[in-house]
N, C-alpha and C. Protein backbone atom coordinates (compact mmCIF):
# COMPACT_ATOMS: atom_id res chain seq x y z
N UNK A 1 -29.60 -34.31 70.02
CA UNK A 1 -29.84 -32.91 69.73
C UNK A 1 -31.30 -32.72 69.39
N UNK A 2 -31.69 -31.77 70.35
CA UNK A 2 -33.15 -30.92 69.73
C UNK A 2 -33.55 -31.17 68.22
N UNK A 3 -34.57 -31.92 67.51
CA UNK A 3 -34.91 -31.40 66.06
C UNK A 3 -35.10 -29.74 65.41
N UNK A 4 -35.80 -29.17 66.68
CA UNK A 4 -35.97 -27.59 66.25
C UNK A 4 -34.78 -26.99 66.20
N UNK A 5 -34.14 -27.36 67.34
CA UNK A 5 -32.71 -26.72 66.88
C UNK A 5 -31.87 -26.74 66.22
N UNK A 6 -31.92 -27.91 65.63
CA UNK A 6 -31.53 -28.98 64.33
C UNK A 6 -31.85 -28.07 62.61
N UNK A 7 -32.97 -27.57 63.15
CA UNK A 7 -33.67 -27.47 61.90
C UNK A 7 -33.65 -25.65 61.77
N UNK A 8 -33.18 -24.83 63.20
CA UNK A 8 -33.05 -23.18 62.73
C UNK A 8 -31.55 -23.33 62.25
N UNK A 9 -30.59 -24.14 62.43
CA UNK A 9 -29.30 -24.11 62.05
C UNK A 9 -29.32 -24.42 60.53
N UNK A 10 -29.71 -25.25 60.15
CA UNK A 10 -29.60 -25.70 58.42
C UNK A 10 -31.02 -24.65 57.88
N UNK A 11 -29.98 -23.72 57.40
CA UNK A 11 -31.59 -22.68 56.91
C UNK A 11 -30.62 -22.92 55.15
N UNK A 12 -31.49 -22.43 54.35
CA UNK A 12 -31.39 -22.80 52.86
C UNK A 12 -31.27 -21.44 52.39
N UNK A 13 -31.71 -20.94 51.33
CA UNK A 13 -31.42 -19.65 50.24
C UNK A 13 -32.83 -18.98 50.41
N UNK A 14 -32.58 -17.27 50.67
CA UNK A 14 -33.39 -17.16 50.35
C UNK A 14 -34.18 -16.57 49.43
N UNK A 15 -35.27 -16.12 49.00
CA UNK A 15 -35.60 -15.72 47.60
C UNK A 15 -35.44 -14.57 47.14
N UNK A 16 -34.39 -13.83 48.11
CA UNK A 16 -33.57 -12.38 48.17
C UNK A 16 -33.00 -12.40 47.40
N UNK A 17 -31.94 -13.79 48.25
CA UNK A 17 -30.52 -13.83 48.05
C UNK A 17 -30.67 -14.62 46.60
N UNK A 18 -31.66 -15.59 46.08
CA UNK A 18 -31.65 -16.31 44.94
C UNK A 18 -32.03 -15.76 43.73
N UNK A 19 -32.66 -14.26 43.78
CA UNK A 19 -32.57 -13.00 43.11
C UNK A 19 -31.57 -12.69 42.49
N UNK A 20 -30.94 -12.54 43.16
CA UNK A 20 -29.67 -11.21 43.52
C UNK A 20 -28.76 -12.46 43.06
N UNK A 21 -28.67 -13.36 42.89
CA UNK A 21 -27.39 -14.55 42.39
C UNK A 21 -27.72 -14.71 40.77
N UNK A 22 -29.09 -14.62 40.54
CA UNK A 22 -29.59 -14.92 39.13
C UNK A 22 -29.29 -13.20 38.19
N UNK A 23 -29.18 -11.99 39.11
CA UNK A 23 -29.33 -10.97 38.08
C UNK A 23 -27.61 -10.86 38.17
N UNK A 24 -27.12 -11.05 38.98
CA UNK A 24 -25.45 -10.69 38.82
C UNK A 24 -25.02 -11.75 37.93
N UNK A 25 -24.87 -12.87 37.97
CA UNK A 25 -24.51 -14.17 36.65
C UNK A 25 -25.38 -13.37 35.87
N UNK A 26 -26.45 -13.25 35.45
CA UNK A 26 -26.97 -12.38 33.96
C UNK A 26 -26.17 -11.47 33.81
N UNK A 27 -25.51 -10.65 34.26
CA UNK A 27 -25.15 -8.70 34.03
C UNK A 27 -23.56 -9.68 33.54
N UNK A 28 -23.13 -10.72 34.28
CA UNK A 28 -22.05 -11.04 34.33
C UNK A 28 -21.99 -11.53 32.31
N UNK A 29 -23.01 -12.34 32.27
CA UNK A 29 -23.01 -13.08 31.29
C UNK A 29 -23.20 -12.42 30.25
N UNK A 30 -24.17 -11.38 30.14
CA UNK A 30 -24.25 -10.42 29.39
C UNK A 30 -22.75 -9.95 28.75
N UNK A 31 -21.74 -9.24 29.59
CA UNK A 31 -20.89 -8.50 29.11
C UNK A 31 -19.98 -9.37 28.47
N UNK A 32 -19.86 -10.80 29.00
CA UNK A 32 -18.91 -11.89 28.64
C UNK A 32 -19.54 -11.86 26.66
N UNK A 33 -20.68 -12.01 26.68
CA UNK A 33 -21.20 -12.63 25.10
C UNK A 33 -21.40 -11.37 24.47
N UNK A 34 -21.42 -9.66 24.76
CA UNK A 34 -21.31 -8.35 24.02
C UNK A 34 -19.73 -8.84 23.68
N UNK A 35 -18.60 -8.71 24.31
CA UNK A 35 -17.34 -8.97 23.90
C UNK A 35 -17.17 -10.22 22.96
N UNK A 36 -17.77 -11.10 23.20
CA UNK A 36 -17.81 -12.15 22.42
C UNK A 36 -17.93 -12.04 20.89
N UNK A 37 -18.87 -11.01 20.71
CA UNK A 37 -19.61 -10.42 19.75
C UNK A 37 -19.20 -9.32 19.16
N UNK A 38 -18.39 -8.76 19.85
CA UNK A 38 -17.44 -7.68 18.96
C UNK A 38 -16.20 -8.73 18.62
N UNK A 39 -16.22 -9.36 19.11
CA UNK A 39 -14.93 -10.24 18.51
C UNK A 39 -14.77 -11.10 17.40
N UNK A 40 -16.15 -11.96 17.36
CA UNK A 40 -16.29 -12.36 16.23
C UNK A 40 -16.83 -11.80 14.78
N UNK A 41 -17.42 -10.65 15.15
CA UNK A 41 -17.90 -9.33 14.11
C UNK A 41 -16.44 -8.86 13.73
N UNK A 42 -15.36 -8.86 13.91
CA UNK A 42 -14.30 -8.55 13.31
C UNK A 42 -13.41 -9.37 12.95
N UNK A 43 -13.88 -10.83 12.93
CA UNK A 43 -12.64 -11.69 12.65
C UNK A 43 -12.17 -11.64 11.51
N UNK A 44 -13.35 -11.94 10.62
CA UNK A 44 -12.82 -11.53 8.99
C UNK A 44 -11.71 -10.77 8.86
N UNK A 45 -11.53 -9.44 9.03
CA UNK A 45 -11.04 -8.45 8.67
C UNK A 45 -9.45 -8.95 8.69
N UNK A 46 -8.66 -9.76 9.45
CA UNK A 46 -7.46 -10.02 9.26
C UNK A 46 -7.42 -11.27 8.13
N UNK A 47 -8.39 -12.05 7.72
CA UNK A 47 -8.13 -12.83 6.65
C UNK A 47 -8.39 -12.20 4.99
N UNK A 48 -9.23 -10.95 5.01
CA UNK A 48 -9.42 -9.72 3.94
C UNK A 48 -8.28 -9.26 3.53
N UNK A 49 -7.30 -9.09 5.26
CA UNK A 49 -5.62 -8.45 4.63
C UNK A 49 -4.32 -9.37 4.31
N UNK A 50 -4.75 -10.75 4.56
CA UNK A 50 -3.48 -11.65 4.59
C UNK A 50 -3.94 -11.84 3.30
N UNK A 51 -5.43 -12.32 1.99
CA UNK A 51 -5.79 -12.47 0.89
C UNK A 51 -5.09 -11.35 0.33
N UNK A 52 -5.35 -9.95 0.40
CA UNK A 52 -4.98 -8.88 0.00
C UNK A 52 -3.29 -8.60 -0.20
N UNK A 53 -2.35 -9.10 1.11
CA UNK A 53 -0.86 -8.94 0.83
C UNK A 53 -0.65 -10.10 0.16
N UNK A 54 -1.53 -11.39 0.28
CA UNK A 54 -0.88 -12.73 -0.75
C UNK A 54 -1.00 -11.92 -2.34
N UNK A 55 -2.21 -11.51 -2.83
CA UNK A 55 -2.32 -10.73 -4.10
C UNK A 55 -0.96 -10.20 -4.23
N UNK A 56 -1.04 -8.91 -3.46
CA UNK A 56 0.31 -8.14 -4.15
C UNK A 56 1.48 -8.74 -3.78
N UNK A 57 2.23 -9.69 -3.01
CA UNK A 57 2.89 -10.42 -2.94
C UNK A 57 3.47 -11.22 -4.44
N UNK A 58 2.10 -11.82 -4.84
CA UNK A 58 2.47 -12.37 -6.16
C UNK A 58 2.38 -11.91 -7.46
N UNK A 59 1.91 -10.46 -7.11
CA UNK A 59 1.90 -9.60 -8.68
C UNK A 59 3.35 -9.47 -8.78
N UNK A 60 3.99 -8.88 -7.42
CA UNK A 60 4.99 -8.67 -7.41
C UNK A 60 6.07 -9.57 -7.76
N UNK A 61 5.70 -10.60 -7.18
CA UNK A 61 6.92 -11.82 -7.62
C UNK A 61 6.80 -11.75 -9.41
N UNK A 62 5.66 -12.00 -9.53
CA UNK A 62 5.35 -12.17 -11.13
C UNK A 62 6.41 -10.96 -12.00
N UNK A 63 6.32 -9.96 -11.40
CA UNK A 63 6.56 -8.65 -12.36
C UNK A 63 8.42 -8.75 -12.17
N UNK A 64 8.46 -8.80 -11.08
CA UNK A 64 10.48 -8.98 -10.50
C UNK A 64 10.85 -9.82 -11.51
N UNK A 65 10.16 -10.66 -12.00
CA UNK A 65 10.82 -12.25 -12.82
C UNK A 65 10.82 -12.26 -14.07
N UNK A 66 10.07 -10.85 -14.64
CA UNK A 66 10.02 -10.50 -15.99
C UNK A 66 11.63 -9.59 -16.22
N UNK A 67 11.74 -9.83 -17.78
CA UNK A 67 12.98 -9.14 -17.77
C UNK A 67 12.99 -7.49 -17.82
N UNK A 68 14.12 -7.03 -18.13
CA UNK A 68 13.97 -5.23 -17.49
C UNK A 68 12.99 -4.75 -18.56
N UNK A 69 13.89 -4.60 -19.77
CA UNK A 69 13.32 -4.12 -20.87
C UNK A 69 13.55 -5.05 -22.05
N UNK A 70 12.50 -5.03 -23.05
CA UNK A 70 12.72 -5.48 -24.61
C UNK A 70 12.82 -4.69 -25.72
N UNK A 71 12.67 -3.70 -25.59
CA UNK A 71 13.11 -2.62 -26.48
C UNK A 71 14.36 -2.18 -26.57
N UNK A 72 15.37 -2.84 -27.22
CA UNK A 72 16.66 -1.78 -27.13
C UNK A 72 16.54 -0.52 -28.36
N UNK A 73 15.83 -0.43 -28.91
CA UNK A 73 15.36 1.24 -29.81
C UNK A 73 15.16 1.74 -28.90
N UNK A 74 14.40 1.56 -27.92
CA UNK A 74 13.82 2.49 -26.58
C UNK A 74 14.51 2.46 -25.47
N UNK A 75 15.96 2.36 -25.19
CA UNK A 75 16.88 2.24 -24.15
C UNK A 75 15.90 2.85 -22.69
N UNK A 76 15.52 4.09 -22.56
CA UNK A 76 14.87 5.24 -21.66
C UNK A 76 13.45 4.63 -21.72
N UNK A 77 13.12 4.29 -22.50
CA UNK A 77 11.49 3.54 -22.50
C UNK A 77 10.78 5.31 -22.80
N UNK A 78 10.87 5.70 -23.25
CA UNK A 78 9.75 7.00 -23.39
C UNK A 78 8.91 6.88 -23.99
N UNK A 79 8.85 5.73 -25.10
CA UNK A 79 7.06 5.54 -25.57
C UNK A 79 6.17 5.68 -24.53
N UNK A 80 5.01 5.84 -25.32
CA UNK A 80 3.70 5.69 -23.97
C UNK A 80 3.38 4.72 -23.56
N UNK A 81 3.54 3.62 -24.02
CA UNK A 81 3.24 1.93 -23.95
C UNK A 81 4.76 1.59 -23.88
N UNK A 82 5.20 1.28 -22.72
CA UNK A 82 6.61 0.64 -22.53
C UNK A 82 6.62 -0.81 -22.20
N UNK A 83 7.68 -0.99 -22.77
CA UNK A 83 8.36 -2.11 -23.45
C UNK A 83 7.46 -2.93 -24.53
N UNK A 84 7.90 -2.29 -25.26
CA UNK A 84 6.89 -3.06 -26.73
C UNK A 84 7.27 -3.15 -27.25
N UNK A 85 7.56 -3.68 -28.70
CA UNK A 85 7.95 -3.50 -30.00
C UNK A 85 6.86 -3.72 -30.82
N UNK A 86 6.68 -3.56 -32.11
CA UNK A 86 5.57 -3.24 -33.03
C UNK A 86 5.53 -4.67 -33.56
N UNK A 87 6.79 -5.69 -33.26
CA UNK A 87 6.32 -7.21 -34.28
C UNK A 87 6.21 -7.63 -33.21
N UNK A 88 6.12 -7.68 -31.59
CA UNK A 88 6.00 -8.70 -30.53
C UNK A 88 5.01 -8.84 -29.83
N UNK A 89 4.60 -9.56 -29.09
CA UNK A 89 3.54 -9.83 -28.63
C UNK A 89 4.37 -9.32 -27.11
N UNK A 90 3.28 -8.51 -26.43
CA UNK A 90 1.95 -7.81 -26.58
C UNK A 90 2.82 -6.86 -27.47
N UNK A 91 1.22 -6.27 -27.67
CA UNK A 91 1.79 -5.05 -29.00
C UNK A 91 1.92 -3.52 -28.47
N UNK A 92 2.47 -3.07 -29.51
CA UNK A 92 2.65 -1.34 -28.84
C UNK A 92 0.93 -0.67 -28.60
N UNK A 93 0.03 -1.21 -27.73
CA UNK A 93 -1.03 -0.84 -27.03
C UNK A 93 -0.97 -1.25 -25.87
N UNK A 94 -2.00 -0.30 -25.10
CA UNK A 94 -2.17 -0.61 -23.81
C UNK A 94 -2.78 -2.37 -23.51
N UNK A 95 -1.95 -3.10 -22.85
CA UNK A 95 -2.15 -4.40 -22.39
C UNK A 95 -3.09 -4.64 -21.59
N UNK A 96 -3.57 -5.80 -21.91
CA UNK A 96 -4.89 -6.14 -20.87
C UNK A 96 -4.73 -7.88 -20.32
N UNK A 97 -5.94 -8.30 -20.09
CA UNK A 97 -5.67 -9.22 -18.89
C UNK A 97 -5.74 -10.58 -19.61
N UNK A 98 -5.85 -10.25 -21.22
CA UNK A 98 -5.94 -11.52 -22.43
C UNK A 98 -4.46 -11.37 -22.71
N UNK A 99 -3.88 -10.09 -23.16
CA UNK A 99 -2.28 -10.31 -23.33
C UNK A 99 -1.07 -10.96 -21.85
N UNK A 100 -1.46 -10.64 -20.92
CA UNK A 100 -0.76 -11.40 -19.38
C UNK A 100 0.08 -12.58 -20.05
N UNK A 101 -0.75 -13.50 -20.77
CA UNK A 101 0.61 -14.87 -20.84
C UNK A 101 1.50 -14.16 -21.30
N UNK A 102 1.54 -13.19 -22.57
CA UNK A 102 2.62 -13.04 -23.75
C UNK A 102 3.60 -11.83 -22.75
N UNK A 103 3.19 -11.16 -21.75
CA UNK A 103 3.82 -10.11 -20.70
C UNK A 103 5.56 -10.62 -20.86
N UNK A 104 6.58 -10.20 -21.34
CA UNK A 104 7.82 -10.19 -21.04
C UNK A 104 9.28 -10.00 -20.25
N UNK A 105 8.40 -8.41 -20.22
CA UNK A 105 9.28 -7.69 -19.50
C UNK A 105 8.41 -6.65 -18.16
N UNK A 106 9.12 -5.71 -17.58
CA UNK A 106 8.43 -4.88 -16.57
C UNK A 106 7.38 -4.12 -16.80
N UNK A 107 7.70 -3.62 -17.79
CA UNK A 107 6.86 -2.54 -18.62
C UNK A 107 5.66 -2.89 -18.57
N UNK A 108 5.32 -4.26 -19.51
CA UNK A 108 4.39 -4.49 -20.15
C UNK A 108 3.49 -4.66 -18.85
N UNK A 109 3.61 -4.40 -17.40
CA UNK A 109 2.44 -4.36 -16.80
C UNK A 109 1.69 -3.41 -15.72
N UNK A 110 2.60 -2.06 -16.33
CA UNK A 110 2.78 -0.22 -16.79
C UNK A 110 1.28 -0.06 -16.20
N UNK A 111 0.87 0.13 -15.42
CA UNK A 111 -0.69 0.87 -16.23
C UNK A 111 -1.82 -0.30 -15.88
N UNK A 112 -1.40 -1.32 -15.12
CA UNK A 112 -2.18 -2.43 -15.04
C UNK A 112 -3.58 -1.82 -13.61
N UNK A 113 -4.99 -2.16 -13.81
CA UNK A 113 -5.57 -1.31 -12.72
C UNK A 113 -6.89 -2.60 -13.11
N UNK A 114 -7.33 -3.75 -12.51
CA UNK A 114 -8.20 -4.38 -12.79
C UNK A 114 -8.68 -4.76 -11.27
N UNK A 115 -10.35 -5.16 -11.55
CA UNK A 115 -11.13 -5.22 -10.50
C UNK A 115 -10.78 -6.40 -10.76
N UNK A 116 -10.87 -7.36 -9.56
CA UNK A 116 -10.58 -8.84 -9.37
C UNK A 116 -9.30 -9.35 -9.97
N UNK A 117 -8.81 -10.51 -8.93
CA UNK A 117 -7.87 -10.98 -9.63
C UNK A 117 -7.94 -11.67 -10.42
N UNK A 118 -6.75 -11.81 -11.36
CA UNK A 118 -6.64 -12.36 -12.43
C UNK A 118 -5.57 -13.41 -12.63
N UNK A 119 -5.66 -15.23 -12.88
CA UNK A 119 -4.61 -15.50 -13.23
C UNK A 119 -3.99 -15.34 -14.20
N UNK A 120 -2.39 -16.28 -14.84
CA UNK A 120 -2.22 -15.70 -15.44
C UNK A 120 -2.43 -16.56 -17.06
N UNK A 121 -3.61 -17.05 -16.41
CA UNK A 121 -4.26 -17.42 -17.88
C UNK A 121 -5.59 -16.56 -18.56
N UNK A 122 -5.76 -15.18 -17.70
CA UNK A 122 -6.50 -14.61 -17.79
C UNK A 122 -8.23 -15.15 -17.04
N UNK A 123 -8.17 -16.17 -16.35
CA UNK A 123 -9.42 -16.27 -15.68
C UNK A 123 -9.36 -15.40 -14.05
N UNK A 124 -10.24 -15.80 -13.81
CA UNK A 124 -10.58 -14.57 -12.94
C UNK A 124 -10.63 -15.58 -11.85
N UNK A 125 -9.77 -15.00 -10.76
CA UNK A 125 -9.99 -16.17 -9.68
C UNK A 125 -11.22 -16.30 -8.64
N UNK A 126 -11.96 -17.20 -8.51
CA UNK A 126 -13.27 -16.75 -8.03
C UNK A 126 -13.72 -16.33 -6.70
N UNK A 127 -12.80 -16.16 -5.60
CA UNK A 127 -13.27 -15.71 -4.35
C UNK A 127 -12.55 -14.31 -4.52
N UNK A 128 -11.85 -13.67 -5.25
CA UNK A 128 -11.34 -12.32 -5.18
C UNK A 128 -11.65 -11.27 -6.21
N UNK A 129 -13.00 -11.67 -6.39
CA UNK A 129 -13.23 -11.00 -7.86
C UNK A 129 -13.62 -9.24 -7.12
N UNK A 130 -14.13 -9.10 -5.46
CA UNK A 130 -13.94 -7.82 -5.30
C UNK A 130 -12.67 -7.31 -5.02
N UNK A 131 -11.25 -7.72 -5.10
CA UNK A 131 -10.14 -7.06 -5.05
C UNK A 131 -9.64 -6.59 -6.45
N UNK A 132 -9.09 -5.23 -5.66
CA UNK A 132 -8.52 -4.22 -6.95
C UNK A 132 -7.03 -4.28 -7.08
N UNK A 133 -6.66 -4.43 -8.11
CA UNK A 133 -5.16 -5.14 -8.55
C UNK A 133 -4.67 -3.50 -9.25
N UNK A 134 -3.90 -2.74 -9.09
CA UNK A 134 -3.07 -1.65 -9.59
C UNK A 134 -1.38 -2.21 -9.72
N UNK A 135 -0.81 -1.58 -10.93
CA UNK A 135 0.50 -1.56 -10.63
C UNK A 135 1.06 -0.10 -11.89
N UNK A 136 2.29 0.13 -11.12
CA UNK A 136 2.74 1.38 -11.86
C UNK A 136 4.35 1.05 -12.04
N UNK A 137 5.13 1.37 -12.90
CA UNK A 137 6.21 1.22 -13.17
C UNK A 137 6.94 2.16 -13.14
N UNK A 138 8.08 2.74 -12.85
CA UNK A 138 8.93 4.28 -12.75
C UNK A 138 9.94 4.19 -13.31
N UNK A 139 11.20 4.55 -14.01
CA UNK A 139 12.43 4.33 -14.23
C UNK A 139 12.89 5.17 -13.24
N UNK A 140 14.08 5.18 -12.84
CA UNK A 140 14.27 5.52 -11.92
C UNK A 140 16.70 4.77 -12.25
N UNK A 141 17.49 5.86 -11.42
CA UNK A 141 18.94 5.08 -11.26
C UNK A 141 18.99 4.43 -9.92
N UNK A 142 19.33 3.58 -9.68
CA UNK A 142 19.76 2.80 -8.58
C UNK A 142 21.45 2.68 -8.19
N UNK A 143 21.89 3.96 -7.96
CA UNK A 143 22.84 3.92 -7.44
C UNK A 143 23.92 3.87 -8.89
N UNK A 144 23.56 4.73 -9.96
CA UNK A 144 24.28 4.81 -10.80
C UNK A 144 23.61 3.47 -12.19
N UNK A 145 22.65 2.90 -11.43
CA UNK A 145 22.32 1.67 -12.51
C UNK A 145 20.85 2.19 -12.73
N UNK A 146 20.62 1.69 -14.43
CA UNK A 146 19.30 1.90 -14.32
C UNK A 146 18.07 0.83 -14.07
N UNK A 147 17.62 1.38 -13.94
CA UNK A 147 16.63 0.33 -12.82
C UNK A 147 14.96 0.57 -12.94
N UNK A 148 14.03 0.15 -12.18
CA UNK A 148 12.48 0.75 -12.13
C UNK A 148 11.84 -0.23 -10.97
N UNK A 149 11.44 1.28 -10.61
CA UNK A 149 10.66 0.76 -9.37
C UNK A 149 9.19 0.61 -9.55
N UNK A 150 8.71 -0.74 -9.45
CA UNK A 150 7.58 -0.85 -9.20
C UNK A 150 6.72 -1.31 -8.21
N UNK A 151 5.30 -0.36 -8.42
CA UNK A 151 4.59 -0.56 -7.07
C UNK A 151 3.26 -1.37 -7.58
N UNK A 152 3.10 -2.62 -6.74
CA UNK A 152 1.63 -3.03 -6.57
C UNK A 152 0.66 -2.56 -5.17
N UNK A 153 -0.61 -2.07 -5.51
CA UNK A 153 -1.63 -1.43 -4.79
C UNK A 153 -2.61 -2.64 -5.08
N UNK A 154 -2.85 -3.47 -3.83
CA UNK A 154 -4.18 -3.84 -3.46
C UNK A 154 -5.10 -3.72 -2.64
N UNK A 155 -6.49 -3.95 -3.08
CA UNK A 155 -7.62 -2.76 -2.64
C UNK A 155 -8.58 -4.09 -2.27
N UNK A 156 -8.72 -4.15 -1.11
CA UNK A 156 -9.81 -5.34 -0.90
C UNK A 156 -10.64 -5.00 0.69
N UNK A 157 -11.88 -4.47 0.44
CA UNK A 157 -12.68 -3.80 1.63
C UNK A 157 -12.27 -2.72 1.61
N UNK A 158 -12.06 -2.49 3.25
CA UNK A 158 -11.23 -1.65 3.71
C UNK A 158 -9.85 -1.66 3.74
N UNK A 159 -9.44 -2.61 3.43
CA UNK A 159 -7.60 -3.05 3.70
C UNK A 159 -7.00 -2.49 1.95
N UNK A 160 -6.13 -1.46 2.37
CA UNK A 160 -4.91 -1.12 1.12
C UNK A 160 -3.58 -1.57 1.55
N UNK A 161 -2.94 -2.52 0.38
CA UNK A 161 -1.81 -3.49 0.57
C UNK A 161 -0.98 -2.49 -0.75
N UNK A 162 0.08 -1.78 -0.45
CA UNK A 162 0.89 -1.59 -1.33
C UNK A 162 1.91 -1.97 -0.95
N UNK A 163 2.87 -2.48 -2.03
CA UNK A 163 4.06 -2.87 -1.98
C UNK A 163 4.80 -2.64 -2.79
N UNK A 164 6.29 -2.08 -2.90
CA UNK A 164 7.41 -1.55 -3.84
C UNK A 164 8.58 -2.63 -4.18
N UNK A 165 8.72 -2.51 -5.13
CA UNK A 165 9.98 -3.11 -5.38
C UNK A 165 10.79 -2.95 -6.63
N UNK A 166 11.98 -3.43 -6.66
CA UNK A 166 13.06 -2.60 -7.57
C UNK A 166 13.79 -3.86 -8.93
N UNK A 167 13.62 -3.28 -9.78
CA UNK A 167 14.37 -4.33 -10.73
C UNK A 167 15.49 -3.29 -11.37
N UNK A 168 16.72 -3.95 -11.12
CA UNK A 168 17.66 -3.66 -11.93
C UNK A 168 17.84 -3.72 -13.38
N UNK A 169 18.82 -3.31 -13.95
CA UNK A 169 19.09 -3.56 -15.56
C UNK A 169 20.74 -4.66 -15.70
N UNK A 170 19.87 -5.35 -15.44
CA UNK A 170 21.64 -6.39 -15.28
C UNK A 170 21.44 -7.93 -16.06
């Protein structure tokens, strides 16, 4: 075979076409690593809300496991500070995050609204000190029984974790 003819058949790239291959892989690559980048700019945000429902998860367990009430003078609980008595620990005042061990019953954690969590030795646990810990207590009948529903509200970023739950009088 001819060399010249040899040599118009094997033609190579040309600096058109080797253009035009380098800006499409860029435009390509580009959009691949923008998505990339919204993706990892939001990963956090689902480990903010699984921290946030573990919180109220375990206020909640905590508060279910306390007993209903300790006041039998106060059957209805209508003091302003519920479940107290004047010789027990905590005392007939509003409770804070030093009284928590002595906590008894439902009541006593009525009114609870603290920035960061708290164990329940009163230290402050150290990666959640920006989550907001709320809880509220209701009396309320449960089907003829008396009962109280309480709600924990946690506040961490953007993510609000509330959760309800019910203690009987039994």
């Amino acid at each position: 075979m001819n060399p010249i003819a040899m040599a118009r058949r094997q033609r190579g790239l040309s600096l058109i076409e080797l253009v035009m291959f380098i800006v499409i892989v860029g435009v390509g690559l580009a959009g691949v690593l923008s998505v990339m980048n919204v993706t990892v700019g939001s990963s956090a945000d689902p480990v903010i809300r699984k921290q946030a429902l573990a919180v109220a998860e375990a206020m909640l367990e905590e508060l279910l496991s306390k007993d209903f009430q300790n006041d039998p003078a106060d059957p209805v609980n209508a003091s302003a500070t519920l479940g107290c008595t004047p010789t027990t620990a905590p005392r007939c005042v509003p409770n804070t995050v030093a009284d928590r061990p002595n906590y008894n019953d439902v009541d006593d954690y009525n009114g609870w609204n603290q920035t960061g969590v708290y164990q329940v030795d009163g230290s402050l646990a150290p990666v959640l000190g920006n989550y907001r810990v709320a809880v509220a207590v209701a009396a309320l009948a449960l089907n003829g029984v008396a009962g109280k529903q309480v709600t924990v509200t946690v506040v961490g970023g953007a993510e609000t974790i509330i959760l309800n739950g019910f203690r009987g009088n039994f």
